[in-house]
Protein backbone atom coordinates (compact mmCIF):
# COMPACT_ATOMS: atom_id res chain seq x y z
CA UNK A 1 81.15 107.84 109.20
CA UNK A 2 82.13 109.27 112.45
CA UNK A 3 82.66 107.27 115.90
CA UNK A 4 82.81 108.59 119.73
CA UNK A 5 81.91 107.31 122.86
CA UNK A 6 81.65 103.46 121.30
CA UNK A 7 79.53 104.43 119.26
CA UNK A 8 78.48 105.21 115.75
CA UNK A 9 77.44 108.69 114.38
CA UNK A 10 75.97 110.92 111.44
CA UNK A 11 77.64 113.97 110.62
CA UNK A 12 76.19 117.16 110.71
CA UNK A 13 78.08 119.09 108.41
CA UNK A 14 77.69 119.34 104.68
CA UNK A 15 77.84 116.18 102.53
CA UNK A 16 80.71 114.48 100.50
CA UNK A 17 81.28 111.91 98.04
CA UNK A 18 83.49 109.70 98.56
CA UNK A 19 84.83 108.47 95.20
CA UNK A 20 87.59 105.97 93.68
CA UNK A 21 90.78 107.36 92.31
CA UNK A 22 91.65 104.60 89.68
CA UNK A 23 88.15 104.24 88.44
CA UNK A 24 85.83 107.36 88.64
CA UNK A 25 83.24 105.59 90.87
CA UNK A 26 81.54 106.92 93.33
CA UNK A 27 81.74 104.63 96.67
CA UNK A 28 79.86 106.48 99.06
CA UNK A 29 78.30 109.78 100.46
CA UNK A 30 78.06 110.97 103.88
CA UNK A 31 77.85 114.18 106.40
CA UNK A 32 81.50 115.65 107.08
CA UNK A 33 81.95 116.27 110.85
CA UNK A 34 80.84 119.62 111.61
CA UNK A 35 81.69 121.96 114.60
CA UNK A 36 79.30 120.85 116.90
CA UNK A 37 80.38 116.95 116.44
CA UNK A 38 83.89 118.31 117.19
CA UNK A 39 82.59 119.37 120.42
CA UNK A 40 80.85 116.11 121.54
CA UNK A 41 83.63 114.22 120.23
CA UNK A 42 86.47 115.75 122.75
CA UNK A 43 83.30 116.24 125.48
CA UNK A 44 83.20 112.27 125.32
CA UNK A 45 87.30 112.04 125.51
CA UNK A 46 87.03 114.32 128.43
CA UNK A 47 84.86 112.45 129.78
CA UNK A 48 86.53 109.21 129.44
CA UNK A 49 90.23 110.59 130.68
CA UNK A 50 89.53 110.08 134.73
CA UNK A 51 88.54 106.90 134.48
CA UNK A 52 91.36 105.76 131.76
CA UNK A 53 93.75 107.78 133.51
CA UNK A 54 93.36 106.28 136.59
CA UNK A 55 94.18 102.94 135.22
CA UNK A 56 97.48 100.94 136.44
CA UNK A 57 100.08 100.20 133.14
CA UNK A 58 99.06 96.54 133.47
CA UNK A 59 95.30 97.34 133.07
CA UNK A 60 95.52 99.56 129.99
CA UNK A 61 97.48 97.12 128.59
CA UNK A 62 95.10 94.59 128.42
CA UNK A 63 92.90 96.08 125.84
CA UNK A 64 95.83 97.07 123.85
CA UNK A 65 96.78 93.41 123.99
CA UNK A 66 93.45 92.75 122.52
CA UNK A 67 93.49 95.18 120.04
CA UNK A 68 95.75 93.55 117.49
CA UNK A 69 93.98 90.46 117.37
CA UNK A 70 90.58 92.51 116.92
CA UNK A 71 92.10 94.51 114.63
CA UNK A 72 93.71 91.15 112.69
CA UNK A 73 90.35 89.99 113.00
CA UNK A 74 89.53 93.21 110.65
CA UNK A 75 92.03 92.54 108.16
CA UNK A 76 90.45 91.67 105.77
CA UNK A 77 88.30 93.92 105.29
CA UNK A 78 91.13 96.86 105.45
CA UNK A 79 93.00 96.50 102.15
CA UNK A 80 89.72 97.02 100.02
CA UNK A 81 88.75 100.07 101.66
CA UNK A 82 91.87 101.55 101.43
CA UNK A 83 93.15 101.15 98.01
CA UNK A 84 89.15 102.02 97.43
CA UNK A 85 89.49 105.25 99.29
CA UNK A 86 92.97 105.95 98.12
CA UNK A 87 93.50 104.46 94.52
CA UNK A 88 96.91 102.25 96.29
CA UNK A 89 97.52 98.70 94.55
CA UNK A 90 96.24 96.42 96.70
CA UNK A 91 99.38 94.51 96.86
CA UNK A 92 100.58 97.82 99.00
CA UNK A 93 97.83 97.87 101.41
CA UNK A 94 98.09 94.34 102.24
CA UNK A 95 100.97 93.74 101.98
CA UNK A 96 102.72 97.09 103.79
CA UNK A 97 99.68 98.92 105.51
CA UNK A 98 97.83 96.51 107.34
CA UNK A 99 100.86 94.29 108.93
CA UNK A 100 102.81 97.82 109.82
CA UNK A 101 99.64 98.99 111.87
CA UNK A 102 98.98 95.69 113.40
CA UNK A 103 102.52 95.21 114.84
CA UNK A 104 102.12 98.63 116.21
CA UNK A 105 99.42 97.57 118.52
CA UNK A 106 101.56 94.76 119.33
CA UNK A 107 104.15 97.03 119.99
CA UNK A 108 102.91 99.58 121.99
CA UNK A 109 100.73 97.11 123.93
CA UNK A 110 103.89 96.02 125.65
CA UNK A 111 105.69 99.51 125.78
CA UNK A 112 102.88 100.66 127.60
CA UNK A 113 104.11 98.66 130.47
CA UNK A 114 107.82 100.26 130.06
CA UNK A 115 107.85 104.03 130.54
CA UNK A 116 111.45 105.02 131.78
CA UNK A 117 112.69 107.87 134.11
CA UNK A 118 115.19 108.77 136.14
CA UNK A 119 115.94 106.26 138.94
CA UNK A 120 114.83 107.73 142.64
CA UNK A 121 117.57 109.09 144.48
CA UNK A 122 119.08 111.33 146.97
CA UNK A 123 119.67 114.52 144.56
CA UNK A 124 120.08 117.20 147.65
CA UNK A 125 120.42 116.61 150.97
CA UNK A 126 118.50 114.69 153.34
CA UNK A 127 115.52 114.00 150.70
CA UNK A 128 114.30 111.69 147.78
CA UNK A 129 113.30 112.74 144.61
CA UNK A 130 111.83 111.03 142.19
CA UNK A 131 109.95 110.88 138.45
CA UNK A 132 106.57 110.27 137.33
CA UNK A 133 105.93 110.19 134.04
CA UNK A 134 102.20 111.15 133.50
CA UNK A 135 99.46 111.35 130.51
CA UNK A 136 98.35 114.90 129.25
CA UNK A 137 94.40 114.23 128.90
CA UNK A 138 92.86 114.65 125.61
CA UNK A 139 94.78 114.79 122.07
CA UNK A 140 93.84 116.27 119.17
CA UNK A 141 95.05 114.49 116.22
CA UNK A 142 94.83 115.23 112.28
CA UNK A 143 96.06 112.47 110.22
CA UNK A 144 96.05 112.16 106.30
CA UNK A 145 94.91 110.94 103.13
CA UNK A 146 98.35 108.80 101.94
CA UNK A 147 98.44 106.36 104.96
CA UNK A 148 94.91 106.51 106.54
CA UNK A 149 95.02 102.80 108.37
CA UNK A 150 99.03 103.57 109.32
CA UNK A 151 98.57 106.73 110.21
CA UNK A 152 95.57 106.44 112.48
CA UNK A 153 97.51 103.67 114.04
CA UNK A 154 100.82 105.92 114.64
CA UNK A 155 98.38 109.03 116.36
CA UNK A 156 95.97 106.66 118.19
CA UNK A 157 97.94 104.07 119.72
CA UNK A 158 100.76 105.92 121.74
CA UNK A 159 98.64 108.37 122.87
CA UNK A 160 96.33 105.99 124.60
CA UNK A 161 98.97 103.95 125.71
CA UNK A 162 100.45 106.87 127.50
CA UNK A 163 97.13 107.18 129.57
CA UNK A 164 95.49 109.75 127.31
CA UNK A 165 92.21 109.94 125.32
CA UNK A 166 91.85 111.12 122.13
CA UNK A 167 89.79 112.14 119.06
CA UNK A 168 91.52 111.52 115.28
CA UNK A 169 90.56 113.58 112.46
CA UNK A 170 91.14 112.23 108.96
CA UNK A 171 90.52 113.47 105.85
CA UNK A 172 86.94 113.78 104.33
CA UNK A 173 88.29 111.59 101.57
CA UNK A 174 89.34 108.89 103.47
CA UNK A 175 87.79 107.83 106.63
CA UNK A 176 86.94 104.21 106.00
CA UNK A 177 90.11 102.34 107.75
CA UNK A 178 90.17 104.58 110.80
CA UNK A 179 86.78 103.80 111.99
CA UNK A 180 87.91 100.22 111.74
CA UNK A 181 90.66 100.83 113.84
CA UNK A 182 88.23 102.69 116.20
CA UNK A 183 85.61 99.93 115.92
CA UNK A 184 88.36 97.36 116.77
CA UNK A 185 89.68 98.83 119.82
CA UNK A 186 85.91 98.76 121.19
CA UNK A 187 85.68 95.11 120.54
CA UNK A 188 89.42 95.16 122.23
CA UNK A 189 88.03 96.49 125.41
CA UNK A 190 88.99 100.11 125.21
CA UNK A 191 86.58 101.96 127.76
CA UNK A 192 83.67 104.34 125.08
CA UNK A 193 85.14 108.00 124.89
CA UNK A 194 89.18 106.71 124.82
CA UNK A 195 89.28 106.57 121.06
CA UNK A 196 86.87 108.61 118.84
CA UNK A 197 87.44 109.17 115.10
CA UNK A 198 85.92 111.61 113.12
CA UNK A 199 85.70 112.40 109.38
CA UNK A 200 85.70 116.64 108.32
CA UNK A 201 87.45 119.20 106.27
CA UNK A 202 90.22 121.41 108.22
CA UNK A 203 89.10 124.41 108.35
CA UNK A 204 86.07 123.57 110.52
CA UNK A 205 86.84 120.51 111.79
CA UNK A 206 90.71 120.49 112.12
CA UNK A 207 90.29 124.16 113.05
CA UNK A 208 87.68 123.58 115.91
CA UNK A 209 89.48 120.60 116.93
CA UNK A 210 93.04 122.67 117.38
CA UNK A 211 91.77 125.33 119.26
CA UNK A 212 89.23 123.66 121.70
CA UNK A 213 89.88 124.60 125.47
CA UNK A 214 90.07 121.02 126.03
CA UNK A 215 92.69 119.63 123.64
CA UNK A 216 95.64 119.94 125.69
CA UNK A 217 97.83 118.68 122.67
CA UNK A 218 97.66 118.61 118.68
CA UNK A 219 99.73 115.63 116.68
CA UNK A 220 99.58 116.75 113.21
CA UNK A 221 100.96 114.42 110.01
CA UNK A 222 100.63 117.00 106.72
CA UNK A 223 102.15 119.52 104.91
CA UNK A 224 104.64 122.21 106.03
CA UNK A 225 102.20 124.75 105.32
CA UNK A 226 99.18 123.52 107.26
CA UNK A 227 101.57 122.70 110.31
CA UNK A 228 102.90 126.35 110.44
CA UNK A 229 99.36 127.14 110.81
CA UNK A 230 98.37 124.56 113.67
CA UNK A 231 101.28 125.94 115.48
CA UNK A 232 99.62 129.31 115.29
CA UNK A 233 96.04 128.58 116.17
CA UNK A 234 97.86 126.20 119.26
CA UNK A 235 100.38 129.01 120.24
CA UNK A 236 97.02 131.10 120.71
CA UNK A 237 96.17 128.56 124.22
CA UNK A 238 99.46 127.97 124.64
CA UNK A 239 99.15 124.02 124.15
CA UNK A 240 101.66 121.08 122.95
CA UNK A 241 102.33 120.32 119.13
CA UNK A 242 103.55 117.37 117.61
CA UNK A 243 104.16 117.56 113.58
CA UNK A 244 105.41 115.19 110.97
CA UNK A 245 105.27 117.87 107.93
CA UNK A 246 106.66 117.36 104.34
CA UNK A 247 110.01 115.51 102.91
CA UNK A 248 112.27 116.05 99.92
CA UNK A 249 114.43 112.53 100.79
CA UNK A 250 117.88 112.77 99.14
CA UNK A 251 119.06 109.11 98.03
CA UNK A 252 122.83 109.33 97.47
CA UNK A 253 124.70 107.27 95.77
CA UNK A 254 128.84 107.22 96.24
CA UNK A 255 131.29 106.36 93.80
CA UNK A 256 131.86 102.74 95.90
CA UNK A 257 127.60 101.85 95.70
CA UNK A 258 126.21 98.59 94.09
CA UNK A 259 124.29 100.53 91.22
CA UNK A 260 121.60 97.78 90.42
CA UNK A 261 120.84 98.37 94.05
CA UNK A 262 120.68 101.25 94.28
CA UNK A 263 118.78 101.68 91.26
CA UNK A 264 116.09 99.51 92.35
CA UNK A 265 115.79 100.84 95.61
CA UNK A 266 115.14 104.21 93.74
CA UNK A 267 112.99 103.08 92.04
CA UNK A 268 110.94 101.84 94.81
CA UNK A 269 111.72 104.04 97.11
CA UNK A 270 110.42 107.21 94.62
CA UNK A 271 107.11 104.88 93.79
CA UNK A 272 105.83 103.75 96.98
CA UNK A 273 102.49 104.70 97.64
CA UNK A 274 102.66 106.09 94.00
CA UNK A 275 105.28 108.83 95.36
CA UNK A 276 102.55 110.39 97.84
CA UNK A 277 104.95 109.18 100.97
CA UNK A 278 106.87 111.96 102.87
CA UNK A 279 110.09 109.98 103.29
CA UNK A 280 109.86 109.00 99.59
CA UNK A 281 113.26 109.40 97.49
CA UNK A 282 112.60 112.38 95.59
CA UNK A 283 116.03 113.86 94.93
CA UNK A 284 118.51 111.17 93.61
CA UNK A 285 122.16 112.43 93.89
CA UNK A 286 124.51 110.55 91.90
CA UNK A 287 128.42 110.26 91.79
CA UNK A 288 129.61 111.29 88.17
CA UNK A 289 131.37 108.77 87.07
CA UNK A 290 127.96 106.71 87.68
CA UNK A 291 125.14 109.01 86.91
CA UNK A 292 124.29 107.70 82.99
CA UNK A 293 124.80 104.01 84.10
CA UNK A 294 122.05 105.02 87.04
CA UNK A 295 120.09 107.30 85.38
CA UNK A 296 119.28 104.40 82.51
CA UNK A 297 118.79 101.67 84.44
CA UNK A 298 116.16 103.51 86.82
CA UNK A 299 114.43 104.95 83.89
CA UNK A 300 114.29 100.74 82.05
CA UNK A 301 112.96 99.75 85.66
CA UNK A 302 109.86 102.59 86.12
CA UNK A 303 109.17 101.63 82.55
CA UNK A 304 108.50 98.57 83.48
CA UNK A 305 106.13 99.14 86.31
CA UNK A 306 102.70 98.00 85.55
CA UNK A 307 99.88 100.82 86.35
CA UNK A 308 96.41 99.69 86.70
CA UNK A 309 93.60 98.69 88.53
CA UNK A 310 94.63 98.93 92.67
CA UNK A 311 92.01 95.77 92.64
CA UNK A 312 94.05 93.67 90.11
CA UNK A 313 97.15 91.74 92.57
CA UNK A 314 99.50 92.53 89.29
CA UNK A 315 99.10 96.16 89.47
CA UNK A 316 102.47 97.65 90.64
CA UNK A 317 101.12 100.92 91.07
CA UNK A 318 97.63 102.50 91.26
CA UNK A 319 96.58 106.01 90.72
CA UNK A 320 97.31 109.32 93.04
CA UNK A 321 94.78 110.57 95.34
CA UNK A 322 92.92 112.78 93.16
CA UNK A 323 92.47 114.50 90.01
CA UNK A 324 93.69 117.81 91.76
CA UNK A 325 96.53 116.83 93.03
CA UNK A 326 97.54 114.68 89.60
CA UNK A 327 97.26 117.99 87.96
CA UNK A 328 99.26 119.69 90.35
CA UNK A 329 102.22 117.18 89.88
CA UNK A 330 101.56 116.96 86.08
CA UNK A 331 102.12 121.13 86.21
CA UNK A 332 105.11 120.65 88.42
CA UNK A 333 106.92 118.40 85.64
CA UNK A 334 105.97 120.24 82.41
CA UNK A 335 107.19 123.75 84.30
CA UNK A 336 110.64 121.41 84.82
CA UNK A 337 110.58 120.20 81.08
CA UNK A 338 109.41 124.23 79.87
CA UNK A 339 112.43 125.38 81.47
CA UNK A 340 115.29 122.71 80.08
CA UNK A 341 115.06 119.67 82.01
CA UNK A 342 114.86 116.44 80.51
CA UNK A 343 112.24 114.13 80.96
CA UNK A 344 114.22 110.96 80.65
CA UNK A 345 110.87 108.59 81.26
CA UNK A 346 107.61 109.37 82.03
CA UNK A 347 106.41 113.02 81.95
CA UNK A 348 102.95 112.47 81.09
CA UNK A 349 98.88 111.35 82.23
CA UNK A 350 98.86 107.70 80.68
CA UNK A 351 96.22 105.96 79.23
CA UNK A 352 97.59 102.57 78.87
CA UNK A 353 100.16 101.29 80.98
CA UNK A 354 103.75 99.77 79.38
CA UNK A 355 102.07 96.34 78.12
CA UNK A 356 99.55 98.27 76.25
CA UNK A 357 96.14 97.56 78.45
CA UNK A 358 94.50 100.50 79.04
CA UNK A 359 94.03 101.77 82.48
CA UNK A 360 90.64 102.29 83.88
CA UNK A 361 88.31 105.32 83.34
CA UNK A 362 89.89 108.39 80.92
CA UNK A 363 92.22 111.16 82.09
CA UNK A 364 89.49 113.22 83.10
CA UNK A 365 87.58 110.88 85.56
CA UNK A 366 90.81 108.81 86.90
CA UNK A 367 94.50 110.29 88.68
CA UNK A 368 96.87 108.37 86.97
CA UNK A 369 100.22 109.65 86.61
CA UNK A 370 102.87 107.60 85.01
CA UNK A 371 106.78 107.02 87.06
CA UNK A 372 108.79 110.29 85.80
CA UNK A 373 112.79 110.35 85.72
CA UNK A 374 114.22 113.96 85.40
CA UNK A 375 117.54 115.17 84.70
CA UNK A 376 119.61 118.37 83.84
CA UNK A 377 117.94 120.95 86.22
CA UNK A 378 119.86 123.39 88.48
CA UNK A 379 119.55 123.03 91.71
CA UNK A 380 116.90 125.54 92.48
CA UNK A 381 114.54 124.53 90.13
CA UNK A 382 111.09 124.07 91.57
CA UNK A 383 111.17 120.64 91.18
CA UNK A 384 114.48 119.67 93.22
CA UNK A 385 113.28 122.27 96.02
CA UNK A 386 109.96 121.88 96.37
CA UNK A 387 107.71 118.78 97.53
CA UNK A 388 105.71 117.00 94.52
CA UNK A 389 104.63 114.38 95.96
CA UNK A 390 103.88 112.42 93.27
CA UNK A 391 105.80 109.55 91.34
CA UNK A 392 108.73 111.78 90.28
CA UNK A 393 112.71 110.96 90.61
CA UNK A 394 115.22 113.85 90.20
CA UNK A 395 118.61 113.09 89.30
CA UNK A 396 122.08 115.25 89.69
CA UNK A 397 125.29 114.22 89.35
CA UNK A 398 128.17 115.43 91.86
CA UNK A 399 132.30 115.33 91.86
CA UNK A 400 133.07 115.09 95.53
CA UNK A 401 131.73 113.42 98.97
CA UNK A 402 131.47 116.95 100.11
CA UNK A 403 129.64 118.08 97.49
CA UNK A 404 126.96 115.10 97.55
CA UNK A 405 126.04 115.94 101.32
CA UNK A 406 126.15 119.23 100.80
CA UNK A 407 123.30 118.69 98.48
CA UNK A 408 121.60 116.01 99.91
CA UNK A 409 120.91 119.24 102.70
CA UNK A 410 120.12 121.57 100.13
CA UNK A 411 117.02 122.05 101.63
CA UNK A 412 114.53 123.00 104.10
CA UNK A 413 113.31 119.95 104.83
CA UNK A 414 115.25 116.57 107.09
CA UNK A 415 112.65 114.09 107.33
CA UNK A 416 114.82 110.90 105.88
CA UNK A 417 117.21 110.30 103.36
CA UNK A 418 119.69 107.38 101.85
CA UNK A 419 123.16 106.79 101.17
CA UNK A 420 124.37 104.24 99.23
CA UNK A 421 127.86 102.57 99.44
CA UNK A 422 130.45 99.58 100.52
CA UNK A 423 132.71 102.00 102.54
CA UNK A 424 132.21 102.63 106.48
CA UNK A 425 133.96 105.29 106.50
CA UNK A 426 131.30 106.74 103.89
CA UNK A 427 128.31 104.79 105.98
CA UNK A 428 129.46 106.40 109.48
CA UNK A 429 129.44 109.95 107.58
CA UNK A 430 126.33 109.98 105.83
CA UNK A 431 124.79 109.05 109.80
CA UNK A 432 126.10 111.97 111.29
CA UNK A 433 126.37 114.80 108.31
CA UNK A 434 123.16 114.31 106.53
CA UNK A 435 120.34 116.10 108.18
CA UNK A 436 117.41 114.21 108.86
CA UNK A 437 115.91 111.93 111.11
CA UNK A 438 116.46 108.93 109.29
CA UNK A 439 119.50 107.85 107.43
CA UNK A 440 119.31 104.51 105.70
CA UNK A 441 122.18 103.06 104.09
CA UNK A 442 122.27 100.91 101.21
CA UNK A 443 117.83 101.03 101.35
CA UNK A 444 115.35 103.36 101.43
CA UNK A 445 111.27 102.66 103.23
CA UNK A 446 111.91 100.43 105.71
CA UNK A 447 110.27 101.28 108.78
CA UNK A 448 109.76 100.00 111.76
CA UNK A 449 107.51 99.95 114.94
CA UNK A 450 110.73 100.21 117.53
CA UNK A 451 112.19 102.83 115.85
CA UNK A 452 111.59 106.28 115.71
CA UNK A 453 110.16 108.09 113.36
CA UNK A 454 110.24 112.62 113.15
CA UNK A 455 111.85 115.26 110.83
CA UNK A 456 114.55 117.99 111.80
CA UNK A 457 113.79 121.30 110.44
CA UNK A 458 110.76 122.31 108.25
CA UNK A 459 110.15 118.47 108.76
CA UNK A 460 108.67 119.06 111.74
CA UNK A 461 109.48 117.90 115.30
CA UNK A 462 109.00 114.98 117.91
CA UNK A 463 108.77 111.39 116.95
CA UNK A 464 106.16 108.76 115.96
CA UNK A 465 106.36 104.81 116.98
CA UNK A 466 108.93 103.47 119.60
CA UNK A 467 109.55 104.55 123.38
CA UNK A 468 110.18 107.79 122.06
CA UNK A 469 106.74 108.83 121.26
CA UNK A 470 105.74 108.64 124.92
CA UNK A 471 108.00 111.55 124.87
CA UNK A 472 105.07 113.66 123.09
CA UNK A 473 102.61 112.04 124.83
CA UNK A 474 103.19 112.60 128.30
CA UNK A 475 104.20 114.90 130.71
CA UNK A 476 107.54 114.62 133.38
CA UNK A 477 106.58 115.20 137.23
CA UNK A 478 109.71 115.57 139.91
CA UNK A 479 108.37 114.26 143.02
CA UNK A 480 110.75 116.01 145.88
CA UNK A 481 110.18 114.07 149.77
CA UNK A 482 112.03 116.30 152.26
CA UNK A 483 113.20 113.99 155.13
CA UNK A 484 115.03 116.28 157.56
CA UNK A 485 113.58 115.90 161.01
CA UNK A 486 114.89 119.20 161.99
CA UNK A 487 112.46 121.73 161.14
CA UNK A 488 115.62 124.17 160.19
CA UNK A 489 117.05 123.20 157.04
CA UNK A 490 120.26 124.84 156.14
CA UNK A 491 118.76 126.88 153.15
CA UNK A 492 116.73 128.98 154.69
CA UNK A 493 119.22 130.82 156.19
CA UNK A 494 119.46 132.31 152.77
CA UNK A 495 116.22 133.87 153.59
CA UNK A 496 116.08 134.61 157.67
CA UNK A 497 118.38 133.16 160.71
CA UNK A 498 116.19 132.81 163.44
């Protein structure tokens, strides 16, 4: 279950099950990545860096042109193991995973080839400076469990079109669609060592992977929590950090908005990836005169989402990632409902879905967690400040435009966010006063391979997909060519005369 240098390898660490979210099965066991396959992993991306490195843009584009037809050529294969691994419908794997990490590698297969910089020019006197823009060497990356294909994608292929190597560490639970990936860009061409993917737990294998001498840089997708501590263990050797932490998307919705639309893009928006998305809509903020109109239709529509088998193409939504974390959401809504909030729809650990078939497994050996609408809670209630992640909608009402931004950034995190409305007056000033990196209007998901893709504050920073990811992934060189042919140049006499 672990890959580097081309090639296939066992794990040396302690074992794990791998087992099915919406059914209780097990799938699979195997060895986690231990310390020591930490070590040969980066070893063999050290190894590989000269030699990659070394490469003109044209010829490490060629395997990345090859890659997304290898990794098409995989496609099939990629939505069973990931609603497997994950307990997603597979409707949502094939339908939103596998295309969006495909068109990356068609994507960054031609940016590769389109690194900007500065022009060369005459900056100071009687010289010519110009840029190079150059790779770092080997990357450390942690992705995780919600997106494994996607996010594997979004790590691996910038950083190797930059020039770099780089080993990927997913989670234990789900490692299946990365070593596709990895196993693709092989058949693709890319040189053994470039791309190595291993499988561990973080506090030996992220840990060891953070702090090796040899990991000049650490891209990190997770929670706010476990990025705060990357940044400390990389602060320790003084080397780069790029983090995508947690979300808490507003989804605002102005006096002037369509409501059905908005309604249904809440309700999609909030249920994606059965909630477990960072930039899902998690705090819906609703003008007054709107708010029951919107609060009932969004609580008719998640009623009528069908739970159920991720294998069955009806399903609408499958199960969370885990048991845990269902229980962890599931205590995160009864605290709301102990404390006054309503639980409009929802609320509870289903056993049938809303036609009456019963869902696979029992609530002790499946994570099912039915769509949950919540009103009446004050704004610092646990659930409107802190991340659930889970399928669970909050609703408030507000008076004023000023008061509907000001919450939409009540709170520590800016990684996206929605506003909803006919005016442009409103459009132009959700852009520029809502804080986060991505504002859609009038939607909420869509994202795209040319676009960027990063948090402001606790979000995190720097940016996944699009030319500005090479940002993270490289570093800026001024070249400076004196061409005086006097060997006095006027400075010096700063320093002596003669």
């Amino acid at each position: 279950m672990h890959y580097w240098n081309g090639e296939h390898h066992e794990g040396r660490g302690a074992p794990f099950t791998l087992t099915n979210p919406a059914t209780g099965e097990a799938t699979g066991e195997y060895a986690l990545a231990d310390a020591a396959d930490v070590r040969d992993a980066v070893a063999a991306a050290k190894a590989a860096y000269p030699g990659f490195k070394a490469l003109t843009p044209g010829e490490g584009a060629a395997p990345q042109r090859r890659h997304a037809p290898a990794h098409e050529n995989r496609s099939p294969h990629l939505p069973a193991r990931g609603k497997q691994q994950t307990g997603k419908s597979i409707r949502l794997a094939t339908e939103f995973d596998v295309p969006g990490s495909i068109d990356n590698a068609r994507f960054f297969a031609g940016a590769a080839r389109a690194l900007t910089g500065l022009s060369a020019g005459t900056y100071w006197e009687q010289s010519t400076s110009m840029i190079r823009r150059e790779p770092l060497g080997v990357i450390g990356s942690i992705a995780p469990w919600n997106y494994p294909l996607q996010m594997a994608a979004w790590k691996i292929l910038p950083a190797v079109a930059a020039g770099n190597t780089i080993v990927l560490k997913t989670s234990e639970m789900t490692p299946g669609t990365s070593l596709i990936l990895a196993e693709a860009a092989t058949a693709a061409g890319f040189p053994p060592g470039v791309i190595n993917v291993i499988a561990g737990d973080g506090k030996e294998a992220g840990e060891t992977l953070v702090t090796h001498p040899d990991v000049v840089m650490t891209s990190f997708t997770g929670s706010t929590p476990v990025g705060r501590r990357i940044m400390e263990l990389a602060a320790a050797k003084g080397s780069r950090v790029h983090l995508e932490l947690g979300g808490k998307a507003p989804l605002v919705v102005f006096a002037d908005a369509d409501i059905e639309a908005a309604a249904r893009g809440a309700v999609a928006g909030s249920l994606i990836n059965s909630g477990q998305d960072c930039t899902a809509a998690t705090r819906a903020i609703v003008a007054a005169e709107h708010f029951e109109a919107f609060t009932d239709r969004v609580a008719e529509l998640m009623d009528g989402v069908r739970l159920g088998d991720p294998a069955v193409p009806a399903t609408d939504m499958g199960s969370l990632i885990s048991l845990t974390h269902r229980d962890r959401v599931a205590a995160m809504v009864a605290r709301a409902g102990d404390t006054g909030a309503t639980i409009r729809t929802g609320g509870e650990i289903p056993t049938t879905n809303h036609l009456g078939e019963e869902l696979p497994g029992t609530p002790e050996t499946t994570a099912y967690y039915a769509p949950t609408l919540i009103t009446g809670i004050d704004t610092d209630a646990e659930v409107w400040r802190d991340e659930i992640f889970g399928p669970v909608l909050v609703a408030v009402p507000f008076d004023t435009d000023d008061e509907a931004i000001a919450l939409a950034n009540d709170t520590p995190y800016g990684l996206a966010a929605s506003a909803w409305t006919r005016s442009t007056n409103r459009t132009l000033r959700a852009a520029a006063d809502i804080e986060a990196g991505c504002v859609w209007i009038n939607e909420h998901i869509p994202i795209v391979s040319d676009m960027p893709h990063g948090g402001y504050k606790a979000s995190g920073f720097g940016k996944d997909m699009s030319q500005y990811s090479f940002d993270e992934y490289t570093q800026i060189k001024h070249v400076f060519i004196d061409q005086h042919e006097d060997p006095h140049h006027a400075w010096q006499d700063t320093i002596f005369t003669t």
